[in-house]
N, C-alpha and C. Protein backbone atom coordinates (compact mmCIF):
# COMPACT_ATOMS: atom_id res chain seq x y z
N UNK A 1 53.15 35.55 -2.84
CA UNK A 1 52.98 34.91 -1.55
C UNK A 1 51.53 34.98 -1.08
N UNK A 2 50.78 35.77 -1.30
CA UNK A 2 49.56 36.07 -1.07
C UNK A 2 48.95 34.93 -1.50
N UNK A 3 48.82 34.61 -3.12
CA UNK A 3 48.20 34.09 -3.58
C UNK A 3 48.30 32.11 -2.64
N UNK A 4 49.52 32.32 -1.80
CA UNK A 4 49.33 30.89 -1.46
C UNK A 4 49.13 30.96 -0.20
N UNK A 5 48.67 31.88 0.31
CA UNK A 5 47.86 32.41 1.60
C UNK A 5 46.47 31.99 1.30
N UNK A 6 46.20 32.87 0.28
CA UNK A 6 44.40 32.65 -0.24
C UNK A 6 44.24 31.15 -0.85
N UNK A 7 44.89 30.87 -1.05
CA UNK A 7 45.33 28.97 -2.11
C UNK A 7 44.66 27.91 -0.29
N UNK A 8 45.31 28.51 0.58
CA UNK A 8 45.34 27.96 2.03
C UNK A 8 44.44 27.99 2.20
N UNK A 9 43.84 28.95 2.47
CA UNK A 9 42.67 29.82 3.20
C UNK A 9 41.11 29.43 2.65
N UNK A 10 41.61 29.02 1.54
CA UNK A 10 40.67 28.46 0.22
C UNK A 10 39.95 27.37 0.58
N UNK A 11 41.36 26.00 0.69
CA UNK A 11 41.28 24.72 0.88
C UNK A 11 40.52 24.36 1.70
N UNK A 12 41.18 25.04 3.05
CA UNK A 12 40.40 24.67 4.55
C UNK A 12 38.87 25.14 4.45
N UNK A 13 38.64 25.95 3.77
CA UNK A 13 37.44 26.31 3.84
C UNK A 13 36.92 25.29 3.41
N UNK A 14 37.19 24.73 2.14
CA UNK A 14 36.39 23.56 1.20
C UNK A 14 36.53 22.28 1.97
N UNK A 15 37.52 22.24 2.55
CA UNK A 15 37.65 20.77 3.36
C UNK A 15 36.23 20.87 4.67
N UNK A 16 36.41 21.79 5.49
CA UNK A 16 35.48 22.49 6.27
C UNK A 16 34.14 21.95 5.91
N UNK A 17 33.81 22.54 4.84
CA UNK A 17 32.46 22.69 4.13
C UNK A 17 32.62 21.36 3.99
N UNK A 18 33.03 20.88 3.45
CA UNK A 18 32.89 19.35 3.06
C UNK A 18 32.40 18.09 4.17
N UNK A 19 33.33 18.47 5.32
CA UNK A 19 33.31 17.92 6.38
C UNK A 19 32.08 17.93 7.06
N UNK A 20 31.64 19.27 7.45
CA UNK A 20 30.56 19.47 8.20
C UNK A 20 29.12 19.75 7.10
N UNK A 21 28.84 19.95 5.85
CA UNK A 21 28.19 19.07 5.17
C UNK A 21 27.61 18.29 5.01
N UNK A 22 28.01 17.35 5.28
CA UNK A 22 27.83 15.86 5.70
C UNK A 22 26.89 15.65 6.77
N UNK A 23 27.53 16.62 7.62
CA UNK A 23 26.87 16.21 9.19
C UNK A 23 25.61 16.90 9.10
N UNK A 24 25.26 17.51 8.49
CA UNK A 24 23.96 18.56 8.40
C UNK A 24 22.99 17.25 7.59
N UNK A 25 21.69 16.99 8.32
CA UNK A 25 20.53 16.27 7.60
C UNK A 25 20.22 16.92 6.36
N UNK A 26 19.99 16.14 5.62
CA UNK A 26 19.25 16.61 4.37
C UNK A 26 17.93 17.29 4.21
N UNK A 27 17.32 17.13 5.57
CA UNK A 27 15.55 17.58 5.74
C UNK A 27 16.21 19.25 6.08
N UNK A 28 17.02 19.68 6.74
CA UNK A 28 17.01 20.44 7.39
C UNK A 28 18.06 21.93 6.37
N UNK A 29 17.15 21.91 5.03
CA UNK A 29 17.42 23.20 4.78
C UNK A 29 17.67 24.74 4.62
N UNK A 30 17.05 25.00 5.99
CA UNK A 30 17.58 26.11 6.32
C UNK A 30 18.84 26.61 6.84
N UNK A 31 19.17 25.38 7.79
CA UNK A 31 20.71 25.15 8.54
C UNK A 31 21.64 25.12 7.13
N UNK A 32 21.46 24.39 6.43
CA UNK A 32 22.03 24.53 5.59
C UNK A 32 22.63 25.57 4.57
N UNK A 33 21.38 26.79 4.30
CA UNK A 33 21.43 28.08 3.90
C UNK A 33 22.64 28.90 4.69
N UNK A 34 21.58 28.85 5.87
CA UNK A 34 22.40 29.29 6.77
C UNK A 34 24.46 29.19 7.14
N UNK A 35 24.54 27.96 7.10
CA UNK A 35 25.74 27.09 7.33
C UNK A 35 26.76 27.89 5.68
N UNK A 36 25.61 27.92 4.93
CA UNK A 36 26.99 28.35 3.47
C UNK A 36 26.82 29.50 3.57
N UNK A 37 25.98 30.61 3.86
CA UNK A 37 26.27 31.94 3.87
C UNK A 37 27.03 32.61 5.33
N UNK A 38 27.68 31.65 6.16
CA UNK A 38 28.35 31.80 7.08
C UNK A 38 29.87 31.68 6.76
N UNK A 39 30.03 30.69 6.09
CA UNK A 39 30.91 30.26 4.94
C UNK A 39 31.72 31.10 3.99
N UNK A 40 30.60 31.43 3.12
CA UNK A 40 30.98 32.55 2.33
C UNK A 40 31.32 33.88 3.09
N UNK A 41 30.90 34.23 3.77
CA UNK A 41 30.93 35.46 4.82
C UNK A 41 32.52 35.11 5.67
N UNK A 42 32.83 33.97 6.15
CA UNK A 42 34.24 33.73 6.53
C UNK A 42 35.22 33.69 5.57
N UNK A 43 35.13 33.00 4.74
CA UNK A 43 35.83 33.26 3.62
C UNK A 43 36.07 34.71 3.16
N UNK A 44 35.71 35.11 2.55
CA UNK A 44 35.29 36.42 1.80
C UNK A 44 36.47 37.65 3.24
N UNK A 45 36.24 37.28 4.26
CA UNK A 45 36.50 38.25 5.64
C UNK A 45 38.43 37.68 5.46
N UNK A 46 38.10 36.56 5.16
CA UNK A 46 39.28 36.03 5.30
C UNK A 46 40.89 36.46 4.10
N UNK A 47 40.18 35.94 2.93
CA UNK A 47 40.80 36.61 1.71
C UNK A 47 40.98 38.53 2.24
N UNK A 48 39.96 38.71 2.30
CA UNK A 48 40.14 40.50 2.47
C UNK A 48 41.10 40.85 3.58
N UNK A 49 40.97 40.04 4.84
CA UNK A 49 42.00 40.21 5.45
C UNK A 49 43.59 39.85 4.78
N UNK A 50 43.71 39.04 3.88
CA UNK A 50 45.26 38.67 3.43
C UNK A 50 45.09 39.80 2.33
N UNK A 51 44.38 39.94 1.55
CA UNK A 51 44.72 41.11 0.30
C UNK A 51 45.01 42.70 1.57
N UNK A 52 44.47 43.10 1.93
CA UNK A 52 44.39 44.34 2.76
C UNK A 52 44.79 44.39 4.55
N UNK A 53 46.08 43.46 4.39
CA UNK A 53 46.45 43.59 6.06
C UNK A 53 46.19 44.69 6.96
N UNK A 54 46.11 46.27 6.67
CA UNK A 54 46.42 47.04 7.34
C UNK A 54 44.95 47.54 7.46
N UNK A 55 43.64 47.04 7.23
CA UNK A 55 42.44 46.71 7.30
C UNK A 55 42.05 46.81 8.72
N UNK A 56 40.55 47.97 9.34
CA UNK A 56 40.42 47.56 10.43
C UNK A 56 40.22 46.71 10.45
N UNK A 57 39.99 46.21 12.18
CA UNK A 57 39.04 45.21 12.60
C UNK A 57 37.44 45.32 12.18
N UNK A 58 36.50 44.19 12.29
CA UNK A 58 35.29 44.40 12.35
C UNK A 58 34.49 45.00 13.35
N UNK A 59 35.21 44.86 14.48
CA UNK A 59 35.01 45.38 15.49
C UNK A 59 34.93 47.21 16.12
N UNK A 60 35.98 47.28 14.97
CA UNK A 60 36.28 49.15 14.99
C UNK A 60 35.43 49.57 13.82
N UNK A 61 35.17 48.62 12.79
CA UNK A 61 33.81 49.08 11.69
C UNK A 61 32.76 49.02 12.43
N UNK A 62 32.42 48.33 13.35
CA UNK A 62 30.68 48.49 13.87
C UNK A 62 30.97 49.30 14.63
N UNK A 63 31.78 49.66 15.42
CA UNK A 63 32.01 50.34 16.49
C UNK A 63 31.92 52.34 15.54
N UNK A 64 32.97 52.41 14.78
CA UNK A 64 32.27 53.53 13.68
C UNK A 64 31.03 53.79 13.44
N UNK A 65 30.26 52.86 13.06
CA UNK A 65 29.01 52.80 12.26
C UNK A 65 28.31 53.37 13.36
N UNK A 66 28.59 52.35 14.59
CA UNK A 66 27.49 52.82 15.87
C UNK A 66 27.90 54.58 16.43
N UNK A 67 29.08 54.80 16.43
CA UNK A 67 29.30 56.26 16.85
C UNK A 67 28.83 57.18 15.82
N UNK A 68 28.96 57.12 14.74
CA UNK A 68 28.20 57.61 13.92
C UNK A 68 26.47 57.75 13.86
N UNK A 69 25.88 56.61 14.19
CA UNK A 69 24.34 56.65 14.07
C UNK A 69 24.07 57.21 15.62
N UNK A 70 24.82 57.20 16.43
CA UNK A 70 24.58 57.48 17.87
C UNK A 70 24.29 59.40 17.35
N UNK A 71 25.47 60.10 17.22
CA UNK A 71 25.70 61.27 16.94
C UNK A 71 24.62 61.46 15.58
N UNK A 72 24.07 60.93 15.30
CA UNK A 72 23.28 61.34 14.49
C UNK A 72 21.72 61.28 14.82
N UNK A 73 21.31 60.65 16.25
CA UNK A 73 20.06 60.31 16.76
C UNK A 73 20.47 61.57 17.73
N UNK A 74 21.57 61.63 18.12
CA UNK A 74 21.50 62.78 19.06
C UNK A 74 21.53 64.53 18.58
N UNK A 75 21.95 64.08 17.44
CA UNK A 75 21.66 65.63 17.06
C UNK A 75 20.67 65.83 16.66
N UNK A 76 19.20 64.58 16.41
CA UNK A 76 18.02 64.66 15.66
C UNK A 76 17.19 64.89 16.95
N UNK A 77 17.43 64.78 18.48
CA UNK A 77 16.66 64.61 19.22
C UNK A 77 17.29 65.92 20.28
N UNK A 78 17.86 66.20 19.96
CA UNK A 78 18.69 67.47 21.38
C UNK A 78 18.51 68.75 20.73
């Protein structure tokens, strides 16, 4: 069942890309860079969310990361 979760998840992406693609000028290659490594980065978030449901949020990973570097500036400075 997964696999036709990610089969889904896949498509729309490529239809997506396809779609808005288009709409992006050809002069304007950075948007473009930009636009597929946003892409890949949704994707990629997306699959990982269907393989690993019980996965934090991204939100509780930065939120870690930051309590962590916090407690670690404060024990370098107190």
């Amino acid at each position: 069942m997964k696999g036709v979760y990610i089969f889904s998840v896949t498509a729309v992406a490529v239809l997506m890309f396809i779609y808005q693609w288009s709409k992006i000028k050809s002069t304007k290659k950075k948007e473009k860079m930009v636009f597929s490594f946003l892409m890949i980065i949704g994707w990629s978030l997306a699959v990982t969310y269907i393989v690993f449901p019980n996965m934090d949020s991204p939100a509780k990973m930065v939120d870690h990361v930051l309590t962590s570097l916090r407690n670690i500036f404060l024990g370098i400075f107190s």
